[in-house]
N, C-alpha and C. Protein backbone atom coordinates (compact mmCIF):
# COMPACT_ATOMS: atom_id res chain seq x y z
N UNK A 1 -144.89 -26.37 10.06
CA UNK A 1 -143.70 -25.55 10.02
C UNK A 1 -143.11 -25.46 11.42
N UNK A 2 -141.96 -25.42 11.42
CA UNK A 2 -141.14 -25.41 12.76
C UNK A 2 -139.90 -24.53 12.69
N UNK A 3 -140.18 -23.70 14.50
CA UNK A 3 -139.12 -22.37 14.06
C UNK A 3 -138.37 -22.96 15.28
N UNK A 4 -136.97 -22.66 15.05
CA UNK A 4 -136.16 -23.16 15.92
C UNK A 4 -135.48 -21.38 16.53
N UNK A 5 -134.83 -21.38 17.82
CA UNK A 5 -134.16 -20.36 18.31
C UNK A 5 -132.98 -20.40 18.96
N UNK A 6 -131.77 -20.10 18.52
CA UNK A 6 -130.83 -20.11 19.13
C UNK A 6 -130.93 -19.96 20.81
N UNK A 7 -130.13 -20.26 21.51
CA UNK A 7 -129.54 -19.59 22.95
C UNK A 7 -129.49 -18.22 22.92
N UNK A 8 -128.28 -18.02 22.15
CA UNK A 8 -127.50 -16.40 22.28
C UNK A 8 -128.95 -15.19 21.37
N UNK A 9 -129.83 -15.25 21.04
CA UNK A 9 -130.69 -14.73 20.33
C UNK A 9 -131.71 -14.64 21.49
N UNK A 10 -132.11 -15.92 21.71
CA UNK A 10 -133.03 -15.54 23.06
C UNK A 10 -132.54 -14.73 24.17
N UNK A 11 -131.02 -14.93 24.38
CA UNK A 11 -130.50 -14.11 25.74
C UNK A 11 -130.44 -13.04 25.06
N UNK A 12 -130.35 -12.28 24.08
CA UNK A 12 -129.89 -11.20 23.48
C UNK A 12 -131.39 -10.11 23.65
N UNK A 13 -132.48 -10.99 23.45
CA UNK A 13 -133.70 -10.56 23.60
C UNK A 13 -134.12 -10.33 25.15
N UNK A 14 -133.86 -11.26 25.42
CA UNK A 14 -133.54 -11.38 27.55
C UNK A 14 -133.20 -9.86 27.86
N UNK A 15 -131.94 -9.52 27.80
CA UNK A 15 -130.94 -8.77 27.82
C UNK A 15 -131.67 -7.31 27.54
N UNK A 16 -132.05 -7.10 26.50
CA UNK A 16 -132.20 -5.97 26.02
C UNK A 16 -133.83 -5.43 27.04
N UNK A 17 -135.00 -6.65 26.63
CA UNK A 17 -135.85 -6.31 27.54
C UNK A 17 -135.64 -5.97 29.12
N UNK A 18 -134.64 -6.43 29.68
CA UNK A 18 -134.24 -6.26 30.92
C UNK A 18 -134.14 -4.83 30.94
N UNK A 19 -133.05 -4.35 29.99
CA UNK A 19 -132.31 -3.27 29.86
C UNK A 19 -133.17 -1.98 29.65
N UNK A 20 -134.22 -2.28 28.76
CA UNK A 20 -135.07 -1.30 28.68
C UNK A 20 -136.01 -0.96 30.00
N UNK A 21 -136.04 -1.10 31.04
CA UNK A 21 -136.81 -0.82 32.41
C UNK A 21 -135.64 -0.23 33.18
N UNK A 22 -136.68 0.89 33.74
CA UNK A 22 -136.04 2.09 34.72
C UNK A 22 -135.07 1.16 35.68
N UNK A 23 -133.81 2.38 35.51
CA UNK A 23 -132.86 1.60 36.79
C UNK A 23 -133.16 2.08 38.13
N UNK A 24 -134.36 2.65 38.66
CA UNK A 24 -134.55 2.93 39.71
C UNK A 24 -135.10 2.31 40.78
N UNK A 25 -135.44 0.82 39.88
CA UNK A 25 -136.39 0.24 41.05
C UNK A 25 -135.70 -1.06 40.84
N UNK A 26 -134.49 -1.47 40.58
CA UNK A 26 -133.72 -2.55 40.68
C UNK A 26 -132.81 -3.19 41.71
N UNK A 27 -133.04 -4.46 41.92
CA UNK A 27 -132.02 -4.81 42.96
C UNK A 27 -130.77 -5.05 42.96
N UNK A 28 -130.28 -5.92 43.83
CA UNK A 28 -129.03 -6.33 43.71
C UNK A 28 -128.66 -7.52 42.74
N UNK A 29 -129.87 -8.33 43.45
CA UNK A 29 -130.42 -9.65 42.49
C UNK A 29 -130.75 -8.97 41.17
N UNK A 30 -131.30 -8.23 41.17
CA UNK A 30 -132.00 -8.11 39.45
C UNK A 30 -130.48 -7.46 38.61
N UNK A 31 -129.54 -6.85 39.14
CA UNK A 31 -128.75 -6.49 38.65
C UNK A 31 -127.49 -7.43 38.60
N UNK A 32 -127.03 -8.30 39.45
CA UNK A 32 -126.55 -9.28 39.20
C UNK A 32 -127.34 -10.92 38.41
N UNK A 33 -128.27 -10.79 38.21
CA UNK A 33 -128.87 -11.28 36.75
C UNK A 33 -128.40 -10.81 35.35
N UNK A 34 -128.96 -9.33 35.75
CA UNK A 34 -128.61 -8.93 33.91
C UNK A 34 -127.20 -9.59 34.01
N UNK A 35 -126.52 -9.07 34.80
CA UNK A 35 -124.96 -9.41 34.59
C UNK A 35 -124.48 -10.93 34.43
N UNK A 36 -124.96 -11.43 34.92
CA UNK A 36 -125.33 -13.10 34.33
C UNK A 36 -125.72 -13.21 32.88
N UNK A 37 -126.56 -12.98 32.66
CA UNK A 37 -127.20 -13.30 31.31
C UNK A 37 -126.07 -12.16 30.34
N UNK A 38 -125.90 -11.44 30.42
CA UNK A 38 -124.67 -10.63 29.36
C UNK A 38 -123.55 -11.46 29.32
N UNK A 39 -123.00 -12.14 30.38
CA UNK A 39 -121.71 -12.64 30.54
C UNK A 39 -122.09 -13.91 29.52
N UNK A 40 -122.91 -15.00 30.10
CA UNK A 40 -123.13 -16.25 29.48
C UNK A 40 -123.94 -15.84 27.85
N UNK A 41 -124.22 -14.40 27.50
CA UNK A 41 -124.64 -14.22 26.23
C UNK A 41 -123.01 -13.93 25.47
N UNK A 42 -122.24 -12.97 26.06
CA UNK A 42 -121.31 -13.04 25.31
C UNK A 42 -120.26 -14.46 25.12
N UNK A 43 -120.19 -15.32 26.16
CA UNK A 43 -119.11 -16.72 25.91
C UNK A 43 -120.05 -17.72 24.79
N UNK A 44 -121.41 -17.45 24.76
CA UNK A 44 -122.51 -18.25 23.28
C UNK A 44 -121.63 -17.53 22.29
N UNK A 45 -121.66 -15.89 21.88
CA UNK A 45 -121.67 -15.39 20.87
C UNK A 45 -119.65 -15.75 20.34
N UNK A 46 -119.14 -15.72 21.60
CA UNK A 46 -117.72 -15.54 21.01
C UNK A 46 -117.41 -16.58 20.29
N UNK A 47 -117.85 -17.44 19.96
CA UNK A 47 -117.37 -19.16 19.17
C UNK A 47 -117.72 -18.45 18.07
N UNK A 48 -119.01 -17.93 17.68
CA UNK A 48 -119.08 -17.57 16.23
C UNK A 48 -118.74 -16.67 15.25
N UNK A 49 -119.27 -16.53 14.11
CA UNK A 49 -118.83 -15.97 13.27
C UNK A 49 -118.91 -14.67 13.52
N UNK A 50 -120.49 -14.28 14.35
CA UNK A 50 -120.40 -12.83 14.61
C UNK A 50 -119.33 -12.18 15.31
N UNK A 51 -119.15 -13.24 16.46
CA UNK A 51 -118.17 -13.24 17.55
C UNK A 51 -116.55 -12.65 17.37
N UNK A 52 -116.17 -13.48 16.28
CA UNK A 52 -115.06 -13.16 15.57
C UNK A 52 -115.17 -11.68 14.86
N UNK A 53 -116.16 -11.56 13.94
CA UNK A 53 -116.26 -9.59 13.85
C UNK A 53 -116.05 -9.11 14.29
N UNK A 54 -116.99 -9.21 15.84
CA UNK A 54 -116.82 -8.32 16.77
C UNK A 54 -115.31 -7.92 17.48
N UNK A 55 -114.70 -9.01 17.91
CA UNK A 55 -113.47 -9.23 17.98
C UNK A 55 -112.60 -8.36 16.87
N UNK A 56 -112.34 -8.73 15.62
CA UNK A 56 -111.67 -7.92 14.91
C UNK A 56 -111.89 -6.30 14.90
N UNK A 57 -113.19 -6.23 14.72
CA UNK A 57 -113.95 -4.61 15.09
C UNK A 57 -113.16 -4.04 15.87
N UNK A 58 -113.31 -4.76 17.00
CA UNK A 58 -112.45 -4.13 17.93
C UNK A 58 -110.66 -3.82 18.60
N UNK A 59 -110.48 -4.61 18.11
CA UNK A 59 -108.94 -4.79 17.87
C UNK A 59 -108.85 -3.40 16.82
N UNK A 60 -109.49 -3.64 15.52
CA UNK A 60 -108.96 -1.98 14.81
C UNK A 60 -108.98 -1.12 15.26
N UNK A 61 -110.34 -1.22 16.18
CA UNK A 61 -110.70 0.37 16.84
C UNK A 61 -109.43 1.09 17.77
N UNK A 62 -109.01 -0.65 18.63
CA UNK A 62 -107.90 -0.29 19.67
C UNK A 62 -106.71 -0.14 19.09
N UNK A 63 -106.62 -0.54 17.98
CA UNK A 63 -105.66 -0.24 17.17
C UNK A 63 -105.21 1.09 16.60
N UNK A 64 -106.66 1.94 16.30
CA UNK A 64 -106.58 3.10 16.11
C UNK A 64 -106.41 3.85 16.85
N UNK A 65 -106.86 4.28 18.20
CA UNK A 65 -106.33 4.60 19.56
C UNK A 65 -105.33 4.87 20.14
N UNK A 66 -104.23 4.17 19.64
CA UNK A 66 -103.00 3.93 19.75
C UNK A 66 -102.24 5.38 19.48
């Protein structure tokens, strides 16, 4: 049996574990990482289908705002 893993799934997992550790003992480097890996997680996710949700999601929201 063979499990395959997206990019944007692994960074998403990246991301979040990062995220969960105290911001008190972080650098400059460690914080311009996360910010790396969020950026290049969101330009994976925007091609897809989720991507496009999200997109619309948000357009209503800003829409509602209005």
């Amino acid at each position: 049996m063979q499990y395959t893993i997206s990019a944007s799934v692994f960074l998403a997992i990246v991301i979040i574990a990062r995220l969960r550790r105290t911001t008190h003992a972080r650098s400059r480097v460690d914080e311009a990482f996360t910010v790396f890996t969020a950026v290049v997680f969101g330009v994976l996710i925007a091609a897809t289908a989720w991507g496009h949700a999200i997109l619309q999601f948000v357009g209503v929201a800003v829409d509602a705002t209005r």
